[in-house]
N, C-alpha and C. Protein backbone atom coordinates (compact mmCIF):
# COMPACT_ATOMS: atom_id res chain seq x y z
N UNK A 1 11.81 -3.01 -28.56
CA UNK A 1 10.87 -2.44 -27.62
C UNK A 1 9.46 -2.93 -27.92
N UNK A 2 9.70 -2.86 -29.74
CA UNK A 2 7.71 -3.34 -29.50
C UNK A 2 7.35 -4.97 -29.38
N UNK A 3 8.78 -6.20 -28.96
CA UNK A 3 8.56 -7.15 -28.77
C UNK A 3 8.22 -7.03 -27.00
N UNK A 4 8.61 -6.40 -26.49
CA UNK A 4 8.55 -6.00 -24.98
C UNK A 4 6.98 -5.63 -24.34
N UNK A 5 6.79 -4.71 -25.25
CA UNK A 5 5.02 -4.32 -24.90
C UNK A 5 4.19 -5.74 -25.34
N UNK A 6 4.50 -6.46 -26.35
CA UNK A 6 3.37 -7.13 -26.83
C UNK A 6 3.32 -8.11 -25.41
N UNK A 7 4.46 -8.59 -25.12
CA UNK A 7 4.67 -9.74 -23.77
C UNK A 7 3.76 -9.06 -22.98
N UNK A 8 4.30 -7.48 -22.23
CA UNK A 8 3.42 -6.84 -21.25
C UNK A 8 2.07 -7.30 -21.66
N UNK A 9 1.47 -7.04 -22.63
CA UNK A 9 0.01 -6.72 -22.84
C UNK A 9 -0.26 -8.41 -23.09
N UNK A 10 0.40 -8.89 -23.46
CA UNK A 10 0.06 -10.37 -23.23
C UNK A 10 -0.10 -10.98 -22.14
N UNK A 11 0.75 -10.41 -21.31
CA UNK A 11 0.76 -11.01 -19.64
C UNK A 11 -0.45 -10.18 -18.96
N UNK A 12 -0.80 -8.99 -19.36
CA UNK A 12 -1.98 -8.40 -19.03
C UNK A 12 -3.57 -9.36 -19.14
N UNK A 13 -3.56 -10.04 -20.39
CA UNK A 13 -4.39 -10.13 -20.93
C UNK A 13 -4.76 -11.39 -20.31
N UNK A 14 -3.76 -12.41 -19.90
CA UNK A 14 -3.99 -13.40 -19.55
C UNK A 14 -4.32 -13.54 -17.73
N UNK A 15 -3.74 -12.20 -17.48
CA UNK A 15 -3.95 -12.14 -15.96
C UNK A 15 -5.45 -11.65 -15.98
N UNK A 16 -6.65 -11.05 -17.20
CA UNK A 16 -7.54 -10.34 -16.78
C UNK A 16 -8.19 -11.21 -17.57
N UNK A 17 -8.08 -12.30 -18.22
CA UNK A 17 -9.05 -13.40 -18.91
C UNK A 17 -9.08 -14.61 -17.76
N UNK A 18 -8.45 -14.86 -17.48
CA UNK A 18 -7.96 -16.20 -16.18
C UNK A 18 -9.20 -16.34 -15.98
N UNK A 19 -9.25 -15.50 -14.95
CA UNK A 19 -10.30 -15.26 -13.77
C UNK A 19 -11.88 -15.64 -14.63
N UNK A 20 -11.70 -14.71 -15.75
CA UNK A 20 -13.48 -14.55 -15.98
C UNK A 20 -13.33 -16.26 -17.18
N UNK A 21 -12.80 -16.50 -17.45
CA UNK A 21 -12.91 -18.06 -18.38
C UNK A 21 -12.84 -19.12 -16.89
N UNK A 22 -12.30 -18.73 -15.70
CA UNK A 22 -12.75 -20.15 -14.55
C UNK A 22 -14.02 -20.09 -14.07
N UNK A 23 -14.52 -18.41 -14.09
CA UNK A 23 -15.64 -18.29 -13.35
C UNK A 23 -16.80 -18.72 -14.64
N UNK A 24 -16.72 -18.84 -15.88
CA UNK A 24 -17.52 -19.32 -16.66
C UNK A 24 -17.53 -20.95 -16.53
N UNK A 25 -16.36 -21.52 -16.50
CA UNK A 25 -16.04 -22.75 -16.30
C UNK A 25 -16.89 -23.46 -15.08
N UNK A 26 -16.94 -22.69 -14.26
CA UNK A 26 -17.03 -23.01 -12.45
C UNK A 26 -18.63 -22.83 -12.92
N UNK A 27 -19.25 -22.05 -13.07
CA UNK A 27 -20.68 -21.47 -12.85
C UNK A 27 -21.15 -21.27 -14.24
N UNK A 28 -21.51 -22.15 -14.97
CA UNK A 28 -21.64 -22.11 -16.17
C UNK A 28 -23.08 -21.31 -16.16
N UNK A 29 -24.34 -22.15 -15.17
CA UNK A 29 -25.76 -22.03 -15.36
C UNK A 29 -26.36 -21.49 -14.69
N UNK A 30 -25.28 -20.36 -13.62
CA UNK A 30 -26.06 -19.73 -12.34
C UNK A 30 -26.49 -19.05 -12.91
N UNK A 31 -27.72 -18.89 -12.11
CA UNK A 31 -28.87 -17.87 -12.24
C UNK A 31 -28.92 -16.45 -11.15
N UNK A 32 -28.99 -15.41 -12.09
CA UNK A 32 -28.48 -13.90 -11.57
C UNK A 32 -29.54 -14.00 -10.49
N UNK A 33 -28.73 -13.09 -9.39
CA UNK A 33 -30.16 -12.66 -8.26
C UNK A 33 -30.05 -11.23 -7.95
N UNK A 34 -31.00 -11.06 -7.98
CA UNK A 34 -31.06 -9.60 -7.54
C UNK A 34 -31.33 -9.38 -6.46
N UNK A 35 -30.76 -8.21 -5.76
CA UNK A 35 -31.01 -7.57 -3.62
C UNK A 35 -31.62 -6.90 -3.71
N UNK A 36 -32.84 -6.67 -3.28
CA UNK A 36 -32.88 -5.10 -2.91
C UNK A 36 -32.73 -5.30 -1.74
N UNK A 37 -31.70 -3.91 -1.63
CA UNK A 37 -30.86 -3.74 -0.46
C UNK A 37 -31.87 -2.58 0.53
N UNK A 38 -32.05 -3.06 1.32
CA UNK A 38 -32.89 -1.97 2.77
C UNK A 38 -32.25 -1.90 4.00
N UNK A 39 -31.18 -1.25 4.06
CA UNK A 39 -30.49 -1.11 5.83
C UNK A 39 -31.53 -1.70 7.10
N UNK A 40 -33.03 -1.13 6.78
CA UNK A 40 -33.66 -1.32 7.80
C UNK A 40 -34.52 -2.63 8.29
N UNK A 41 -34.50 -3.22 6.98
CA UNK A 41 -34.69 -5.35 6.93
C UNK A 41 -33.66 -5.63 7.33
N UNK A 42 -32.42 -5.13 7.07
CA UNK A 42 -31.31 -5.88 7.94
C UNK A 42 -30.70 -5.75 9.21
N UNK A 43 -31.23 -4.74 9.83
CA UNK A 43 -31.21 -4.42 11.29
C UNK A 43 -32.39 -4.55 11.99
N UNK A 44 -33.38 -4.61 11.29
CA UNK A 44 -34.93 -4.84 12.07
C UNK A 44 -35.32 -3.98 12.95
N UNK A 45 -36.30 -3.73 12.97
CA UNK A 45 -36.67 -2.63 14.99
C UNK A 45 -35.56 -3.04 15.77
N UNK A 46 -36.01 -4.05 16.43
CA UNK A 46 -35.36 -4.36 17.79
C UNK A 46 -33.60 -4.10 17.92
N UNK A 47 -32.96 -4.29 17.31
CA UNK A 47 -31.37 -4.46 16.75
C UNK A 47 -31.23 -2.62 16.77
N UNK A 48 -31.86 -1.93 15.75
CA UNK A 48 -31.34 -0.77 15.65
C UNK A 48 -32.39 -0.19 16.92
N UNK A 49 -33.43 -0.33 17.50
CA UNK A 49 -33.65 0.41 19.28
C UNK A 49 -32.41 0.00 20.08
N UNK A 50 -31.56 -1.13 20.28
CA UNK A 50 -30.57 -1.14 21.30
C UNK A 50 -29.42 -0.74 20.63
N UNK A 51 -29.24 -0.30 19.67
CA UNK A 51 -28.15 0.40 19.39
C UNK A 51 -28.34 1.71 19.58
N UNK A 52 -29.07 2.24 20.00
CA UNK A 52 -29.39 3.40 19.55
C UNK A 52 -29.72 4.24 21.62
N UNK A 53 -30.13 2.81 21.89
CA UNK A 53 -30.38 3.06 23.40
C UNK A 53 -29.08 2.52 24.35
N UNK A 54 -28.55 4.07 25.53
CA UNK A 54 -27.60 3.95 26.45
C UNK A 54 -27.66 2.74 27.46
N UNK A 55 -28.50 2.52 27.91
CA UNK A 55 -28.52 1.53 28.73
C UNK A 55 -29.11 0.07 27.99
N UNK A 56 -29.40 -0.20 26.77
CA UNK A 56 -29.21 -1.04 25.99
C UNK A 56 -28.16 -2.66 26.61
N UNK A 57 -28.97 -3.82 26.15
CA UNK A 57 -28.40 -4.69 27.07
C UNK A 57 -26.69 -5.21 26.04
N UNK A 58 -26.59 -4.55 24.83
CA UNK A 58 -25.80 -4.55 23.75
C UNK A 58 -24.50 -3.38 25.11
N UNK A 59 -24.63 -2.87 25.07
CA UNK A 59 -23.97 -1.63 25.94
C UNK A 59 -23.30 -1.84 26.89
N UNK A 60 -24.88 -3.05 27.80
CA UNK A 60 -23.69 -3.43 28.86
C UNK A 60 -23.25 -4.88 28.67
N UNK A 61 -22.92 -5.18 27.56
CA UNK A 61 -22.23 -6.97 27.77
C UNK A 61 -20.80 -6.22 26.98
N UNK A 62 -20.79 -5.30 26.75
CA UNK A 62 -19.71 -4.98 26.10
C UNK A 62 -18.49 -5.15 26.96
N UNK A 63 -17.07 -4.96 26.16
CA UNK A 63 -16.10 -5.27 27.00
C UNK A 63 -15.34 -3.79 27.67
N UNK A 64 -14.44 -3.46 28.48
CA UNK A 64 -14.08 -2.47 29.27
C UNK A 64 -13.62 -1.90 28.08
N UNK A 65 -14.07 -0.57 27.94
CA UNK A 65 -13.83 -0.11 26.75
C UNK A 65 -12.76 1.55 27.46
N UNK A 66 -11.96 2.00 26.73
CA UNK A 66 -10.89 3.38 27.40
C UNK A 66 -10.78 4.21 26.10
N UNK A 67 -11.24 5.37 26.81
CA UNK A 67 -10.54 6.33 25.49
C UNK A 67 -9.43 7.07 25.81
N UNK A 68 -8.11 6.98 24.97
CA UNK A 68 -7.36 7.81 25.14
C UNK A 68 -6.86 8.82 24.10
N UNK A 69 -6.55 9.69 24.92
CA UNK A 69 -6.13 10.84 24.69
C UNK A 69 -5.11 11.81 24.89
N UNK A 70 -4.33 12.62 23.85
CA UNK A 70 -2.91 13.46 24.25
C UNK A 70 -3.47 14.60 24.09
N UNK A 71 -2.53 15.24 24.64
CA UNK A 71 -2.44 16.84 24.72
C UNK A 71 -1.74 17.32 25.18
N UNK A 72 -1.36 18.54 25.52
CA UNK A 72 -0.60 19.51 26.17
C UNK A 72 -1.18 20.48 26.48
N UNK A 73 -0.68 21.60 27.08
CA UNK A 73 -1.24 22.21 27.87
C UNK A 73 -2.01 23.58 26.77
N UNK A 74 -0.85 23.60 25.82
CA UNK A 74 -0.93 24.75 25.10
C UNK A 74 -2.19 24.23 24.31
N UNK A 75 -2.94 23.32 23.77
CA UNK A 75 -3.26 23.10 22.98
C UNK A 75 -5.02 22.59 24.08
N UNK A 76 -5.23 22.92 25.10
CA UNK A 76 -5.85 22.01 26.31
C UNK A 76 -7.52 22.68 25.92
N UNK A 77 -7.49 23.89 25.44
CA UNK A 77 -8.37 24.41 25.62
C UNK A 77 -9.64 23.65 24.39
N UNK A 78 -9.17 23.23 23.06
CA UNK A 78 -9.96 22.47 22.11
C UNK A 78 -10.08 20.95 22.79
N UNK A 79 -9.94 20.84 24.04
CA UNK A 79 -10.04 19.11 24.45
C UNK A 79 -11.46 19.33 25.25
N UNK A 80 -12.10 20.28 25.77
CA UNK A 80 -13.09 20.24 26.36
C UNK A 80 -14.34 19.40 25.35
N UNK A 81 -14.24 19.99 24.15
CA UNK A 81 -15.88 19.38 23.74
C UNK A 81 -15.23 18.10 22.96
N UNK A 82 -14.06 17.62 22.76
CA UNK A 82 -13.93 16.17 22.42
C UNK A 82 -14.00 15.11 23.81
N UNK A 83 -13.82 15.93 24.89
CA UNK A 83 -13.80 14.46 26.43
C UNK A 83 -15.37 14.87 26.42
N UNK A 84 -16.41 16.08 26.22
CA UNK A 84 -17.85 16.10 26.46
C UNK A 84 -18.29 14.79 25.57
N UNK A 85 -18.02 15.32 23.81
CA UNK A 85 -18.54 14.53 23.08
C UNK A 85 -18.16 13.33 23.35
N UNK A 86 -16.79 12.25 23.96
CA UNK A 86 -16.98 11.09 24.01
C UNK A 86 -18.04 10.71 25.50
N UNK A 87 -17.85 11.70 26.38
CA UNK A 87 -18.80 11.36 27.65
C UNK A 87 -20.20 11.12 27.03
N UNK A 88 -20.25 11.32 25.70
CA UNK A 88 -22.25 11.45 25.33
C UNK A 88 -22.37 10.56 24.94
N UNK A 89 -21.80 9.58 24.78
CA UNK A 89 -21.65 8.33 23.46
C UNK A 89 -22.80 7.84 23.52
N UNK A 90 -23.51 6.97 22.85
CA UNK A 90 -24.68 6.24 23.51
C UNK A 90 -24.55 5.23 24.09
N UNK A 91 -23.11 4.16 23.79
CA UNK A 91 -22.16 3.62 24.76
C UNK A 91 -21.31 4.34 24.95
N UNK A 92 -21.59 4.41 26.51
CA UNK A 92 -20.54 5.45 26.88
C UNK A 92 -18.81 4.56 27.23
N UNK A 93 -17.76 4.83 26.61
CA UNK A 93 -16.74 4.08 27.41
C UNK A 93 -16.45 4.33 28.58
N UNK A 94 -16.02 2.92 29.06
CA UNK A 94 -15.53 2.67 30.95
C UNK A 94 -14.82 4.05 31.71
N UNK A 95 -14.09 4.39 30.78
CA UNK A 95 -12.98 5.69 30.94
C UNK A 95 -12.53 6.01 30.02
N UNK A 96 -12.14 7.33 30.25
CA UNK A 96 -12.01 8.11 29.13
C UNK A 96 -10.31 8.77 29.73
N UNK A 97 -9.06 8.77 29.47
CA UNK A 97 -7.54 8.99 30.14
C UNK A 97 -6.92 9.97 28.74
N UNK A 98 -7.01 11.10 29.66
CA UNK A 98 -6.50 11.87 29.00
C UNK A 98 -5.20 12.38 29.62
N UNK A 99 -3.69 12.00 28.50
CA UNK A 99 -2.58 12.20 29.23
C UNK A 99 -2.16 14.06 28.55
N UNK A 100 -1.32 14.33 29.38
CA UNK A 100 -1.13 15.82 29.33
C UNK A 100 0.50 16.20 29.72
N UNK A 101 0.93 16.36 28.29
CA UNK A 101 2.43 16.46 28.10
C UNK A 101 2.74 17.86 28.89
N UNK A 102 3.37 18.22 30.36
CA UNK A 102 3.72 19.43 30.45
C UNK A 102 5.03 19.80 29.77
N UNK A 103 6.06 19.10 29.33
CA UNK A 103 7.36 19.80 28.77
C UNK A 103 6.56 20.46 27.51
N UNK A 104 5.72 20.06 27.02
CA UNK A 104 5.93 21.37 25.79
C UNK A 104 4.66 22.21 26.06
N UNK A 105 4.27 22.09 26.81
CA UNK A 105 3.28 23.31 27.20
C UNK A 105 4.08 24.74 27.98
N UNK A 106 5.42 24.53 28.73
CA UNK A 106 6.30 25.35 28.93
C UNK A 106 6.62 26.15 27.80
N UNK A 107 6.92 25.51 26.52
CA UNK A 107 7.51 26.08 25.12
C UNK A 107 6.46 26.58 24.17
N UNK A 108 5.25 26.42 24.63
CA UNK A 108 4.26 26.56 23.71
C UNK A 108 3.25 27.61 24.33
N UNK A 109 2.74 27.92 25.19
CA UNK A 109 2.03 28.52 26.09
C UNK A 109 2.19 29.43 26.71
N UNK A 110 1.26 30.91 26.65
CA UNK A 110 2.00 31.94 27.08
C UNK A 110 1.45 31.72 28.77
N UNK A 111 1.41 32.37 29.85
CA UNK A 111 1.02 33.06 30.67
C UNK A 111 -0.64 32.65 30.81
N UNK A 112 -1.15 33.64 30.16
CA UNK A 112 -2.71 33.64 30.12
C UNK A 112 -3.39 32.50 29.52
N UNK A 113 -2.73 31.63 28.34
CA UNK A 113 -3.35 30.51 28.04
C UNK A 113 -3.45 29.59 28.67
N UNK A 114 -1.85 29.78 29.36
CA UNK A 114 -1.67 28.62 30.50
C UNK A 114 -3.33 28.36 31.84
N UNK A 115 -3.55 29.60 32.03
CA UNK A 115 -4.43 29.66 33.02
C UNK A 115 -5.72 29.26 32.40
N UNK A 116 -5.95 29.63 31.11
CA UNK A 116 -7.39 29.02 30.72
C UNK A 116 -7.38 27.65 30.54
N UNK A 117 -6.26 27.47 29.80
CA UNK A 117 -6.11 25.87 30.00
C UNK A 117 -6.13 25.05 30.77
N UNK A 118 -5.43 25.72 31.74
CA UNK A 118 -5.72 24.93 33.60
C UNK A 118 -7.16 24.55 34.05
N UNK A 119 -7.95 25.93 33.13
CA UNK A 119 -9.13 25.91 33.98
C UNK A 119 -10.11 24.67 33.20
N UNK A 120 -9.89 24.59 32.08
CA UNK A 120 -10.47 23.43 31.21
C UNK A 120 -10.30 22.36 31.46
N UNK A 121 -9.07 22.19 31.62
CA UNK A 121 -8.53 21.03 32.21
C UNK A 121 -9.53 20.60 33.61
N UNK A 122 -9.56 21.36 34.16
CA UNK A 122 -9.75 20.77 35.63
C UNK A 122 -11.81 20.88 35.58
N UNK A 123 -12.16 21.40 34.30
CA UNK A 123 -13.76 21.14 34.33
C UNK A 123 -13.93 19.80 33.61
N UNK A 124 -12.81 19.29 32.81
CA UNK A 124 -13.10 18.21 32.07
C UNK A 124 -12.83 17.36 33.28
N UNK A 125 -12.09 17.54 34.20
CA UNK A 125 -11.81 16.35 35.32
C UNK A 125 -13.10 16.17 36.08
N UNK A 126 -13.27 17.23 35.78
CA UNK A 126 -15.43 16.56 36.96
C UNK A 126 -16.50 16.35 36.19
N UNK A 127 -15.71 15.64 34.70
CA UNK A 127 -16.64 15.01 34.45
C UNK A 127 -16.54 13.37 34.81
N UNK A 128 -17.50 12.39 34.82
CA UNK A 128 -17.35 11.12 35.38
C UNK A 128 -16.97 10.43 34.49
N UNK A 129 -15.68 9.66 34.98
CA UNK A 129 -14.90 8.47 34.31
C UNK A 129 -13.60 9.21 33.51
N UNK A 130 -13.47 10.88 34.08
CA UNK A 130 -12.06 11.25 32.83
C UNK A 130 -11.19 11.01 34.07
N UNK A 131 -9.85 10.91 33.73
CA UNK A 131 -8.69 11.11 34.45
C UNK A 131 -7.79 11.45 33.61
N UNK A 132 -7.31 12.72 34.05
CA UNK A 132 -6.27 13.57 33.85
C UNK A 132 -4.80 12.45 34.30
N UNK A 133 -3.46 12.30 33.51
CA UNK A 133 -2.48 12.10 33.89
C UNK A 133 -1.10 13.04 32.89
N UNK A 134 0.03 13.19 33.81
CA UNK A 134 0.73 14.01 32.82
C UNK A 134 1.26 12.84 32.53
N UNK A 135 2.42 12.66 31.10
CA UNK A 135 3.45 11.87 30.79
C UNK A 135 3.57 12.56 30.01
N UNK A 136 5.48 11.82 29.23
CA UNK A 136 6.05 12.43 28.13
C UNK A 136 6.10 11.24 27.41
N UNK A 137 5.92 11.35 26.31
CA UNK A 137 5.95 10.32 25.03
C UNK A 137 4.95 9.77 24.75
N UNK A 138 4.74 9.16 23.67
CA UNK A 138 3.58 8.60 23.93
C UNK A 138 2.26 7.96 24.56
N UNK A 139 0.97 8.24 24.38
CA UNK A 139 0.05 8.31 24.94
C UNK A 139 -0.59 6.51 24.85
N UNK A 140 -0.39 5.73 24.29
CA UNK A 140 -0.69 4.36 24.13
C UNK A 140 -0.14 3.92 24.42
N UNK A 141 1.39 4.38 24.81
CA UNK A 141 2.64 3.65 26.06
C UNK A 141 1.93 4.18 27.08
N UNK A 142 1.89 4.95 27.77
CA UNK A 142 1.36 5.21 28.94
C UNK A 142 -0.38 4.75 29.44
N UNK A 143 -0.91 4.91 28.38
CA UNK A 143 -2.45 3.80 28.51
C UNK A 143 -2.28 2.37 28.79
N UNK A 144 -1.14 1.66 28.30
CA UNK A 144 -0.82 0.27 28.58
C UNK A 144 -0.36 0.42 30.45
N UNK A 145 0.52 0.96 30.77
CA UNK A 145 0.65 0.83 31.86
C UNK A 145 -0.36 0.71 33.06
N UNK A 146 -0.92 2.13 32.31
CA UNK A 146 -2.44 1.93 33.78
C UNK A 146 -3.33 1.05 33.33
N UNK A 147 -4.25 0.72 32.21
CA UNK A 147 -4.94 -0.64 31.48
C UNK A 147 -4.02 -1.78 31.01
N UNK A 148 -4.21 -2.45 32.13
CA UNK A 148 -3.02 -4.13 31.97
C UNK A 148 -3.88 -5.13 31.07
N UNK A 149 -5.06 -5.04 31.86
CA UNK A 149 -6.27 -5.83 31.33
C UNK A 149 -6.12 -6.55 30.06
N UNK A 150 -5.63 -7.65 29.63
CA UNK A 150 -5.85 -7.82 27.80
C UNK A 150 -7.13 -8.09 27.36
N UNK A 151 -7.91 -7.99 27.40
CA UNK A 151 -9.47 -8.03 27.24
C UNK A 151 -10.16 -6.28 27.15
N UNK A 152 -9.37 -5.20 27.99
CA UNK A 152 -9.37 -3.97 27.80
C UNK A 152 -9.35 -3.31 26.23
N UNK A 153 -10.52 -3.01 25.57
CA UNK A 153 -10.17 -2.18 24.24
C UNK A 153 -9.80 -0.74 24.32
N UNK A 154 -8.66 -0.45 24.16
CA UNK A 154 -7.93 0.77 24.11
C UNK A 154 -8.10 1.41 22.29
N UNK A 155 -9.02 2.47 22.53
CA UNK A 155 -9.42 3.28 21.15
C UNK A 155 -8.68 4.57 21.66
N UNK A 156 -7.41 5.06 20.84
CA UNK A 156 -7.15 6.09 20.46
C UNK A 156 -7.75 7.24 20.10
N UNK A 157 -8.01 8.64 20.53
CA UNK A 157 -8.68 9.61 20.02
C UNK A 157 -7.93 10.74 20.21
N UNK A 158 -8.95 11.93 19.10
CA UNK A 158 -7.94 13.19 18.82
C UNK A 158 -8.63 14.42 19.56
N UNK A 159 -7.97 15.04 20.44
CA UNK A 159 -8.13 16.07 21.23
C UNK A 159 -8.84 17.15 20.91
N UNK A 160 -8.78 16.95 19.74
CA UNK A 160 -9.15 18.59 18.69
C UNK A 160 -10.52 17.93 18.14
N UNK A 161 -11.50 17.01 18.05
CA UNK A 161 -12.52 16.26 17.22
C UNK A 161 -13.46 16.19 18.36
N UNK A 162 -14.80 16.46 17.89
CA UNK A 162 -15.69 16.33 18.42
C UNK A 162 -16.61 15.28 17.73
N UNK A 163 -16.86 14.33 18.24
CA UNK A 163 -17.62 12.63 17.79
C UNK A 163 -18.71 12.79 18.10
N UNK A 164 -19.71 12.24 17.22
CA UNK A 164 -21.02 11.94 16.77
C UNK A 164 -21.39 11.06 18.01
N UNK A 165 -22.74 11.17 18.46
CA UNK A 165 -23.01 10.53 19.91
C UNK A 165 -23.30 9.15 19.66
N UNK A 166 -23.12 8.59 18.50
CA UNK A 166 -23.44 7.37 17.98
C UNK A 166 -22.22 6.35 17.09
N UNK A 167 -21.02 7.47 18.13
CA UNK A 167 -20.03 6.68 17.34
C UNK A 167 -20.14 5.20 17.91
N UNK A 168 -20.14 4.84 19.06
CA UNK A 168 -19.63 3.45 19.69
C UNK A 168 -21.11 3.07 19.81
């Protein structure tokens, strides 16, 4: 056994010397540099104002951008301030498709939730660019069908999360 470890730690040793005896080899006489690192030299004014601004010309050369989204019925009522918060974006995406499983909202949903949920549902629909669709199964199978587009960026999102207005 203790001829076994010495190999290990030998094969260790040579896998973690390699590297630093080529890079001595390779760069014998470089001279260290130091960064100071400033986020705001490397974005400059101008760069971080159009990121930061909706109608920004960064915003609109962008490509057709979709957010999608699952849910069900039972669960409909936490989707209101995640379709608000992506409507705020500072790029806002093209559309925002939120699909809506009814088979398990039957199994999941009493009566009275059902109705508040309805009603959420149908305030998130007047907002501009959502569309409500039902399907069963997956929600990125059913986003492919209606977005054919291959140039279309399809970003996945979670029903229950409310996003920072500076995600995109």
């Amino acid at each position: 056994m203790s001829s076994m470890w010495s190999v290990a730690s030998y094969g260790t040793m040579v896998l973690f010397l390699v590297p630093v005896l080529v890079g001595m080899l390779i760069l014998p006489d470089t001279p260290s540099v130091q960064v100071d690192f400033q986020p705001s030299r490397l974005l400059g004014p101008s760069l971080r104002s159009e990121r930061l601004s909706p109608t920004s010309r960064a915003c609109a050369e962008k490509p057709r951008v979709v957010v999608v989204l699952s849910t069900y019925l039972g669960s409909a009522s936490r989707l209101r301030e995640a379709v608000t918060s992506l409507a705020q974006q500072s790029c806002r995406p093209d559309a925002v498709l939120v699909f809506v499983s009814g088979k398990q909202s039957k199994k999941l949903a009493d009566p009275k939730q059902d109705l508040v949920n309805r009603s959420v549902l149908k305030s998130i629909q007047a907002l501009e660019s959502v569309e409500l669709r039902e399907k069963e199964g997956p929600a990125l199978l059913a986003a492919l069908e209606v977005e054919q587009d291959p140039d279309t960026w399809l970003i996945m999102a979670d029903d229950d999360t409310v996003y920072h207005e500076q995600l995109a």
